[in-house]
C-alpha atoms as a PDB file:
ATOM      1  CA  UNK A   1     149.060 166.590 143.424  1.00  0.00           C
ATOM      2  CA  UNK A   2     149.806 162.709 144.045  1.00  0.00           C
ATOM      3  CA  UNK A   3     152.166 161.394 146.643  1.00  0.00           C
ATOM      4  CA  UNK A   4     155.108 160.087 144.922  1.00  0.00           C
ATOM      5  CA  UNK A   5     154.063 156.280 144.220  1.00  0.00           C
ATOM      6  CA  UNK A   6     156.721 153.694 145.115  1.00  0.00           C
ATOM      7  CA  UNK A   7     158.843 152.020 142.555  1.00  0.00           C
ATOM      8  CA  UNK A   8     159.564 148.361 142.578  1.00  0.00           C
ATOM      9  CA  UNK A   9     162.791 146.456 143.186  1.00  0.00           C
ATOM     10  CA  UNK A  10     164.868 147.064 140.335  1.00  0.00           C
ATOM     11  CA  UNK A  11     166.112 143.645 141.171  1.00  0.00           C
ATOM     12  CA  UNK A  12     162.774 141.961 141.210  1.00  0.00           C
ATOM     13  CA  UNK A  13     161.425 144.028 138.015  1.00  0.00           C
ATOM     14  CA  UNK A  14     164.388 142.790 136.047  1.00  0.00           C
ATOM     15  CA  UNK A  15     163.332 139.172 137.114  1.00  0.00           C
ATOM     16  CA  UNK A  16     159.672 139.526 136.020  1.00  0.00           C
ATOM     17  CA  UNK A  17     160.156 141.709 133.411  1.00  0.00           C
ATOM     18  CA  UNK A  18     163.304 141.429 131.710  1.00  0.00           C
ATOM     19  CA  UNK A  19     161.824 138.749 129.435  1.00  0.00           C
ATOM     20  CA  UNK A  20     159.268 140.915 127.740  1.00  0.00           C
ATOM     21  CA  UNK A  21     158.403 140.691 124.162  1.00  0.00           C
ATOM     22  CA  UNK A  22     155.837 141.620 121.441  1.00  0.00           C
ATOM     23  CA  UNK A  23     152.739 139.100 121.482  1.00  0.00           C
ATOM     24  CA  UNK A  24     151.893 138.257 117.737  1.00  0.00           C
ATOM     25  CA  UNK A  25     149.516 140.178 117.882  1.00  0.00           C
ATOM     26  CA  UNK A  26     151.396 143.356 119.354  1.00  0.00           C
ATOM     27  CA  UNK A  27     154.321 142.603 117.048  1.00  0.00           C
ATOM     28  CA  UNK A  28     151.961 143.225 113.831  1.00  0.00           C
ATOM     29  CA  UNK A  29     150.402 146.350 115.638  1.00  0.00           C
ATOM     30  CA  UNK A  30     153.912 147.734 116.133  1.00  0.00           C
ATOM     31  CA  UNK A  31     155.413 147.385 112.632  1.00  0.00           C
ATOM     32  CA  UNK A  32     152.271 149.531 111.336  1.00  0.00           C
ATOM     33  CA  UNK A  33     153.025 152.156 113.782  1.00  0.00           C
ATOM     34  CA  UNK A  34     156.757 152.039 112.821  1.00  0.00           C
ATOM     35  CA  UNK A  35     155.751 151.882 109.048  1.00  0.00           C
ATOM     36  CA  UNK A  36     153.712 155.731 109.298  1.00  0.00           C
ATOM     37  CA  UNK A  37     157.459 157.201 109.929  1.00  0.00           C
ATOM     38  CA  UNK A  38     159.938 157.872 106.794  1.00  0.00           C
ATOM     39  CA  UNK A  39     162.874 156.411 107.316  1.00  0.00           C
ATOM     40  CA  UNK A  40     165.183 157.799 109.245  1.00  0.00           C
ATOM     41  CA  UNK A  41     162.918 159.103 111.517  1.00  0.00           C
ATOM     42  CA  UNK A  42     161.418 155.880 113.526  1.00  0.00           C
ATOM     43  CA  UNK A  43     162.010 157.878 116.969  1.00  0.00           C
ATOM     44  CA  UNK A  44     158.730 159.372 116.135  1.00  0.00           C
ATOM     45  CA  UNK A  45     157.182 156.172 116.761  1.00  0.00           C
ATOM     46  CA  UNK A  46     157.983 155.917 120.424  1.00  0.00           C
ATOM     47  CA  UNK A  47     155.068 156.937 121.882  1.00  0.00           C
ATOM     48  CA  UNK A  48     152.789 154.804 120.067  1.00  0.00           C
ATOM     49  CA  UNK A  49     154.759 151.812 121.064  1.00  0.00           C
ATOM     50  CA  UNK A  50     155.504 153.130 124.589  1.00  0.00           C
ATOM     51  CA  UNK A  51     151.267 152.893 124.584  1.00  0.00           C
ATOM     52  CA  UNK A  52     151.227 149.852 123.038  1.00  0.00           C
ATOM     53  CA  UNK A  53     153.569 148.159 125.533  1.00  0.00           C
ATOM     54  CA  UNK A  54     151.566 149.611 128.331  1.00  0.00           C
ATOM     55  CA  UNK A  55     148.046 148.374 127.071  1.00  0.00           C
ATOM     56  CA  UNK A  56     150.468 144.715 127.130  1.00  0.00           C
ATOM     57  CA  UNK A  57     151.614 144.846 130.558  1.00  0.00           C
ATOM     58  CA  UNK A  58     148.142 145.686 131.559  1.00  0.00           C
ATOM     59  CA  UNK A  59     146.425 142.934 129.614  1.00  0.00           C
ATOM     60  CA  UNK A  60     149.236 140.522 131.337  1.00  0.00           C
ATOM     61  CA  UNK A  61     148.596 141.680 134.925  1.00  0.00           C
ATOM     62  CA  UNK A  62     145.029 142.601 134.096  1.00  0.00           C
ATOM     63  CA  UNK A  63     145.760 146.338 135.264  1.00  0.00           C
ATOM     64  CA  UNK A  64     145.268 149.419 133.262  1.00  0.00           C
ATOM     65  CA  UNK A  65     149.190 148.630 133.046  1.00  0.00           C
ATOM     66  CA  UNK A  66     152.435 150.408 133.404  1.00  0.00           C
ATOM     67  CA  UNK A  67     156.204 150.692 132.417  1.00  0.00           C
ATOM     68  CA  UNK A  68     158.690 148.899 134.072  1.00  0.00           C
ATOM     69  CA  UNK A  69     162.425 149.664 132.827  1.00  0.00           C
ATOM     70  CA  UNK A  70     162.836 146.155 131.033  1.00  0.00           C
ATOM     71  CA  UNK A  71     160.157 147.160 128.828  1.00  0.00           C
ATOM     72  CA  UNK A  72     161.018 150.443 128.332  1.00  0.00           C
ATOM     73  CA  UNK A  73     164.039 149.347 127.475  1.00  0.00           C
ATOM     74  CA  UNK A  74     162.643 146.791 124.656  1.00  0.00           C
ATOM     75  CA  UNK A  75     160.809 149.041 123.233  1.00  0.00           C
ATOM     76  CA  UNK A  76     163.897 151.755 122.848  1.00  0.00           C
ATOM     77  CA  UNK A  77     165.627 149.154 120.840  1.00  0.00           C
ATOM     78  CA  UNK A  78     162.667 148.901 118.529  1.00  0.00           C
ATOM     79  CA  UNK A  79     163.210 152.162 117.132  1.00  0.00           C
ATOM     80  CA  UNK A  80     167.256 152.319 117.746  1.00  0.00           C
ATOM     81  CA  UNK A  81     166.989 154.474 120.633  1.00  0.00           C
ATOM     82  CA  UNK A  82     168.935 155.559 123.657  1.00  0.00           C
ATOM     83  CA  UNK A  83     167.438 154.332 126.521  1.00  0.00           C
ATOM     84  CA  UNK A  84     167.273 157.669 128.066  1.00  0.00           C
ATOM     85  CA  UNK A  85     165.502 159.211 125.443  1.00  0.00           C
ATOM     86  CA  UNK A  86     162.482 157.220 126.037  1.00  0.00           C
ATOM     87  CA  UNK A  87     162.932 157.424 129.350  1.00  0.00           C
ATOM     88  CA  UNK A  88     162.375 161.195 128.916  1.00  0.00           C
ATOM     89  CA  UNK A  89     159.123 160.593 127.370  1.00  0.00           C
ATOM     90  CA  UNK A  90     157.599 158.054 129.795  1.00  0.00           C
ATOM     91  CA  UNK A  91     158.654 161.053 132.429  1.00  0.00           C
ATOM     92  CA  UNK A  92     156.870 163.910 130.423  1.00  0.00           C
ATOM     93  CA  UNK A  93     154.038 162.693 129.851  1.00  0.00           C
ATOM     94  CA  UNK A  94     151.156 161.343 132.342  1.00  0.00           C
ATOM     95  CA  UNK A  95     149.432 159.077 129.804  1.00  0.00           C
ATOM     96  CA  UNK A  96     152.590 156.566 130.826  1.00  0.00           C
ATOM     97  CA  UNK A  97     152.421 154.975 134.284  1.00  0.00           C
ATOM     98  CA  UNK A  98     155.993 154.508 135.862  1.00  0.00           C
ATOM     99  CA  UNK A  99     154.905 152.093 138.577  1.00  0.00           C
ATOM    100  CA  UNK A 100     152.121 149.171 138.944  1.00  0.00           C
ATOM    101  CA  UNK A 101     148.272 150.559 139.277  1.00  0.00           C
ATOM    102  CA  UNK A 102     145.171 149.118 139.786  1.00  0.00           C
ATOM    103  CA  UNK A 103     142.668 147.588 137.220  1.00  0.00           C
ATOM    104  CA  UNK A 104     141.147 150.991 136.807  1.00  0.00           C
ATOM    105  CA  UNK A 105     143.490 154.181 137.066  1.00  0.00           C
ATOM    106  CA  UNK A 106     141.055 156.708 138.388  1.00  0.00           C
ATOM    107  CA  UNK A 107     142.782 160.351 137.866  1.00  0.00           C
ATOM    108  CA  UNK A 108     140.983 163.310 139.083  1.00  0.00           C
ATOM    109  CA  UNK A 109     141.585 166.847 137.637  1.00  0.00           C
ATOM    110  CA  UNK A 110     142.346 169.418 140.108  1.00  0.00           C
ATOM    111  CA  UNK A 111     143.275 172.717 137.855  1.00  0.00           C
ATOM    112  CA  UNK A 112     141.056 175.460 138.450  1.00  0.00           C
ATOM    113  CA  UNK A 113     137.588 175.082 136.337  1.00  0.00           C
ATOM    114  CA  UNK A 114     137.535 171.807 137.935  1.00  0.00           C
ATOM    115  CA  UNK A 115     138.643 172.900 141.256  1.00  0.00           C
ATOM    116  CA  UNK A 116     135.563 175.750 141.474  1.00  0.00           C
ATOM    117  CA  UNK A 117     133.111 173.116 139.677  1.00  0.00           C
ATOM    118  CA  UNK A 118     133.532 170.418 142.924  1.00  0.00           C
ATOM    119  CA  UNK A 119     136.534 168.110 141.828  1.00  0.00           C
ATOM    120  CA  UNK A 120     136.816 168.492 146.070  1.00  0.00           C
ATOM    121  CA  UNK A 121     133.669 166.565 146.038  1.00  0.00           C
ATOM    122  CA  UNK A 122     134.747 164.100 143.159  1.00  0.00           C
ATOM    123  CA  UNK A 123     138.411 162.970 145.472  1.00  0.00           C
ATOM    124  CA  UNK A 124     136.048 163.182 148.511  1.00  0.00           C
ATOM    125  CA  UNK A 125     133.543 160.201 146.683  1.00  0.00           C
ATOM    126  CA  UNK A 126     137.003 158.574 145.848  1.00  0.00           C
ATOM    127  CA  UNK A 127     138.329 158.150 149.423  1.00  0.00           C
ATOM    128  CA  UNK A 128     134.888 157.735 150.652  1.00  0.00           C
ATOM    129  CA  UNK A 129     136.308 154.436 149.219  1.00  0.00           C
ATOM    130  CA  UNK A 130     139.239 153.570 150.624  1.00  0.00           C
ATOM    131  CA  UNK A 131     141.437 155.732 147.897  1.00  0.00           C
ATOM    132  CA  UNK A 132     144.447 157.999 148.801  1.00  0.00           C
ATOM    133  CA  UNK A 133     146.389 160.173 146.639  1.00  0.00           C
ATOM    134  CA  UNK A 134     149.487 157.883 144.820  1.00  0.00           C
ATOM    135  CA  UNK A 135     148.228 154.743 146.256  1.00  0.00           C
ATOM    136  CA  UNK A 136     146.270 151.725 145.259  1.00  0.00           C
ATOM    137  CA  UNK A 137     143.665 150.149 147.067  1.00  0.00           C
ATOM    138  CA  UNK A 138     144.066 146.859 148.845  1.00  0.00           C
ATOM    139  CA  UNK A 139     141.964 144.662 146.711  1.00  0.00           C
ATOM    140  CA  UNK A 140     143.706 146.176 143.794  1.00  0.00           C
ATOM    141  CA  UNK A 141     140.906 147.845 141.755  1.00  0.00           C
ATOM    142  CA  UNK A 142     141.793 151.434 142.091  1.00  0.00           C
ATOM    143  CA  UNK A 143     144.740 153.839 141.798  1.00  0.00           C
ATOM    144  CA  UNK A 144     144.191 157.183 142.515  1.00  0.00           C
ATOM    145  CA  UNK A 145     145.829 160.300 141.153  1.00  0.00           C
ATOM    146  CA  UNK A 146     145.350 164.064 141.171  1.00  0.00           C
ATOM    147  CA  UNK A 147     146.089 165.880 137.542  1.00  0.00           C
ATOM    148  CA  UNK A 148     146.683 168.803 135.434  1.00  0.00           C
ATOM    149  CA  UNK A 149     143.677 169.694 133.193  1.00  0.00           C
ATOM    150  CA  UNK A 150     142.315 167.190 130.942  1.00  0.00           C
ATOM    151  CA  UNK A 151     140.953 168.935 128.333  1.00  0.00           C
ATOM    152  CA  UNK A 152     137.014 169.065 129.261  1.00  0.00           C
ATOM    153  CA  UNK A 153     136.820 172.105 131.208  1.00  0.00           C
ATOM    154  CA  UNK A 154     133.217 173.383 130.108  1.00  0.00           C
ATOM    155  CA  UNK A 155     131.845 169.902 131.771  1.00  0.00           C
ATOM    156  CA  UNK A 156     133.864 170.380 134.916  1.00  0.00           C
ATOM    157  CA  UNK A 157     134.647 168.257 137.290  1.00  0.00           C
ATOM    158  CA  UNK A 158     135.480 165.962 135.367  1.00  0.00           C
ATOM    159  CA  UNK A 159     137.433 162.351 135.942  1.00  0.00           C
ATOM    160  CA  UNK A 160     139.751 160.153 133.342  1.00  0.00           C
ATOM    161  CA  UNK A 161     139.391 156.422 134.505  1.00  0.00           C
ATOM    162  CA  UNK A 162     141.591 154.313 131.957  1.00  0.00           C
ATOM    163  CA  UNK A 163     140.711 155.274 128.347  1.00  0.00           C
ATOM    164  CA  UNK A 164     137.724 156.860 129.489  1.00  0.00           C
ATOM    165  CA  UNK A 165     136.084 160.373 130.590  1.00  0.00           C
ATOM    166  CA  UNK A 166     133.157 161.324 133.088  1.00  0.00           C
ATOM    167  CA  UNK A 167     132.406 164.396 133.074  1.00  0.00           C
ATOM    168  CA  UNK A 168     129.913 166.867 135.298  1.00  0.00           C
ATOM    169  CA  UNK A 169     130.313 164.795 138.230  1.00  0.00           C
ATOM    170  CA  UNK A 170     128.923 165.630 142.039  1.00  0.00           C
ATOM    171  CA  UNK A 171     129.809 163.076 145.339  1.00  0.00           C
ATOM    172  CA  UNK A 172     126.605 160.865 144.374  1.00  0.00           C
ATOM    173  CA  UNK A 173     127.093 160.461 140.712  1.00  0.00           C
ATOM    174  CA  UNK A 174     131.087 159.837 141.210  1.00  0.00           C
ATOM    175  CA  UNK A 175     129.612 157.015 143.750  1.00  0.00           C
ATOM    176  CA  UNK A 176     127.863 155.295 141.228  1.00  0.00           C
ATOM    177  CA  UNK A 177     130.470 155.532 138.631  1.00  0.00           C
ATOM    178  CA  UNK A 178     133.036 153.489 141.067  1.00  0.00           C
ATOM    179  CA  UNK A 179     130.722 151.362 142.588  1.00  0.00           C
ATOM    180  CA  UNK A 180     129.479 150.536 138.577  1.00  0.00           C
ATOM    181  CA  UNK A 181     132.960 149.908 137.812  1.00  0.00           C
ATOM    182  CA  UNK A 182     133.384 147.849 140.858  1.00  0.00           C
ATOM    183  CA  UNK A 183     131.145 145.761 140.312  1.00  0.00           C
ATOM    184  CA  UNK A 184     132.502 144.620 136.953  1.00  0.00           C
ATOM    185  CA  UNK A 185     129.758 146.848 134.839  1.00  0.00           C
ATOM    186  CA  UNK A 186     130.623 149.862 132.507  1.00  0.00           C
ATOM    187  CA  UNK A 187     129.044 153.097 134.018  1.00  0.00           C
ATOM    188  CA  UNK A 188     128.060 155.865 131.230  1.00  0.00           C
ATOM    189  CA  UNK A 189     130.681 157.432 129.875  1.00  0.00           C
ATOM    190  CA  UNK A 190     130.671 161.241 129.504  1.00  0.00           C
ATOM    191  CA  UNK A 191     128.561 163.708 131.178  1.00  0.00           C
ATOM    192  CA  UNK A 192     126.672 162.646 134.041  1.00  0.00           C
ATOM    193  CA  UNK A 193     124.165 164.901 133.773  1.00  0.00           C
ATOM    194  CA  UNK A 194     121.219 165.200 131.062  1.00  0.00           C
ATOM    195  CA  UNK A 195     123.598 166.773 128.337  1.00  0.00           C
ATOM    196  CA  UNK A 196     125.017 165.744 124.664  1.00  0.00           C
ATOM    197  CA  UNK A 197     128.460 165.781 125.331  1.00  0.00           C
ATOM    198  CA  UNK A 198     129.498 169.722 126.250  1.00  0.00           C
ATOM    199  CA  UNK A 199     125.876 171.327 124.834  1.00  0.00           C
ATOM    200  CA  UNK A 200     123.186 173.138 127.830  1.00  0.00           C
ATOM    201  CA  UNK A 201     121.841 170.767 129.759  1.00  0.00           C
ATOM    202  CA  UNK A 202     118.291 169.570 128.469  1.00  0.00           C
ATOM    203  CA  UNK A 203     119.899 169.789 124.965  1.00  0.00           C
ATOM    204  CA  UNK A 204     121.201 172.192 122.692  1.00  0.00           C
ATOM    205  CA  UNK A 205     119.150 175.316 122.470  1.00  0.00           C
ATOM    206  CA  UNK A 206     119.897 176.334 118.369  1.00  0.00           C
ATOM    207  CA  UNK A 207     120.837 174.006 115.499  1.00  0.00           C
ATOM    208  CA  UNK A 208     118.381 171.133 116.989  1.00  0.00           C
ATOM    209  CA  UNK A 209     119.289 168.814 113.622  1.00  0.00           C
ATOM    210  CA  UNK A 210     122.486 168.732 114.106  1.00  0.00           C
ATOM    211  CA  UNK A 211     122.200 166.604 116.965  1.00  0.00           C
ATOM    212  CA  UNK A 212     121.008 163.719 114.812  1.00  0.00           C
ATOM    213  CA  UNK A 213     122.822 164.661 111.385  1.00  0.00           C
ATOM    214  CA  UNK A 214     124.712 166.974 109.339  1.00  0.00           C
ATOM    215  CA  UNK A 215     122.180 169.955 108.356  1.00  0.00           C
ATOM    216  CA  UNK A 216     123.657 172.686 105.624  1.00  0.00           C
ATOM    217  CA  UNK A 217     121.207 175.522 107.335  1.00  0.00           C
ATOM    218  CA  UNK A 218     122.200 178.067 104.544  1.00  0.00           C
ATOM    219  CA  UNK A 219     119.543 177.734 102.010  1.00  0.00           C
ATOM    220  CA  UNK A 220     117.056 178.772 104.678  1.00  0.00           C
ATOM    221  CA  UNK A 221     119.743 181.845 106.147  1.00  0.00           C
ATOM    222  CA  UNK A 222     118.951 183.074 101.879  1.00  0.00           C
ATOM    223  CA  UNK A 223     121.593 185.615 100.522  1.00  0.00           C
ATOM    224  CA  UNK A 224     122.674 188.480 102.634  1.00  0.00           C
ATOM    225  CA  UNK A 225     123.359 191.466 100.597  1.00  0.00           C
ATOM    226  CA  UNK A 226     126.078 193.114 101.223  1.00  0.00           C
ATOM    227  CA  UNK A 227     126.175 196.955 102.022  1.00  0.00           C
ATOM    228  CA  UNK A 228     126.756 199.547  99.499  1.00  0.00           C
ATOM    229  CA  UNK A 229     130.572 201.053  99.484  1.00  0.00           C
ATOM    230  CA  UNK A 230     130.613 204.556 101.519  1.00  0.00           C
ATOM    231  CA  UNK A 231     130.299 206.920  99.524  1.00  0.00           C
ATOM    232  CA  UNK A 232     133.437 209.248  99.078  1.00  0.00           C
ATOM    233  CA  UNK A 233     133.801 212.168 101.853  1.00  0.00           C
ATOM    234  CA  UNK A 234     133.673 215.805 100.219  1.00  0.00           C
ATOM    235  CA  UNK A 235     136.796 217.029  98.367  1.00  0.00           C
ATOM    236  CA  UNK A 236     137.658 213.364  97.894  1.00  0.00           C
ATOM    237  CA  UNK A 237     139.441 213.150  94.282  1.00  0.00           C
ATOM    238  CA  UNK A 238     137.269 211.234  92.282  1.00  0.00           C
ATOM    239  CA  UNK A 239     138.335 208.657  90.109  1.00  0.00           C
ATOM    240  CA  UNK A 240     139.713 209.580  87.170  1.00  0.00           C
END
């Protein structure tokens, strides 16, 4: 998995940081995500604001953004709760980035259906370009991280780059997807490969219509009869 990435001066964070605050914008988002909790229970609303606070950092350094303890801290006192608490939740879980990345966070699953599928081809493409595990490049564009499974196993390997998946990947087609990205362009998102998100490749083989609309198929399947009850086995008492 990744190298442990280094963690700024708490010193220096504090200095940069320690000012943070909703933008207007932010501060409207964050009451409506407060407001879908009954009160009394506004913890639940942590992670949406942990998110939202991330998505802000990143728009400010213009970086798929992270969570420096300032912030973390801010947003804790939005809901009334212990720093440590949301701490716990920035630690847990891997959608929240703990130290500065690059504009695009390019994380690379490694679990098994990936693993067998090529996702050793997929990190190879990455440090073809100058990526390494826990590290961001020099010019700042990527961060590169190795993951747990997410979630698209049937078009393995797969890649999560900021909000966004690519999926059935090989060396080449991972190649194109950074250099795409490098370039300043959006590369297609999804499968790589000529598929409709996880159905054969070519296109899906049965229920054709669906692809375009919702079809009810059942007037043409007409009405299956059921069987006749068995009948009863000999010496069976008969109803009465």
């Amino acid at each position: 998995m990744s190298d442990a990435a280094h963690i700024p001066d708490e010193a220096e964070t504090r200095a940069r940081w320690g000012g943070f605050a909703w933008t207007d914008e932010n501060a409207r988002i964050a009451k409506e995500i407060i407001a879908r909790y009954p009160k009394g229970r506004e913890h639940s609303a942590i992670m949406g604001l942990l998110d939202l606070a991330q998505r802000q950092v990143g728009a400010e350094t213009h970086t798929q953004g992270w969570l420096p303890v300032p912030v973390i801290e801010f947003v804790a006192a939005q809901v009334n709760m212990p720093y440590m608490r949301a701490y716990e939740v920035v630690t847990f879980y891997t959608m929240y980035n703990m130290t500065p990345v690059g504009r695009f966070h390019v994380q690379v699953c490694g679990t098994t259906p990936c693993m067998l599928r090529g996702s050793d081809d997929v990190l190879a493409a990455c440090y073809a370009k100058g990526m390494k595990k826990g590290a961001t490049t020099e010019d700042g564009l990527f961060t590169l991280s190795e993951v747990e499974c997410l979630g698209a196993c049937a078009n393995a390997p797969m890649v999560q780059i900021n909000d966004d998946n690519y999926e059935d990947l090989t060396f080449d087609s991972m190649t194109a997807v950074l250099d795409t990205l490098a370039r300043g362009e959006q590369p297609k998102i999804g499968p790589q490969v000529d598929r409709q998100v996880s159905c054969p490749e070519g296109g899906p083989t049965v229920l054709k219509e669906m692809v375009d609309a919702n079809v009810d198929y059942r007037p043409r399947w007409g009405t299956v009869t059921p069987p006749p009850p068995p009948a009863p086995s000999q010496g069976q008492k008969q109803g009465g």
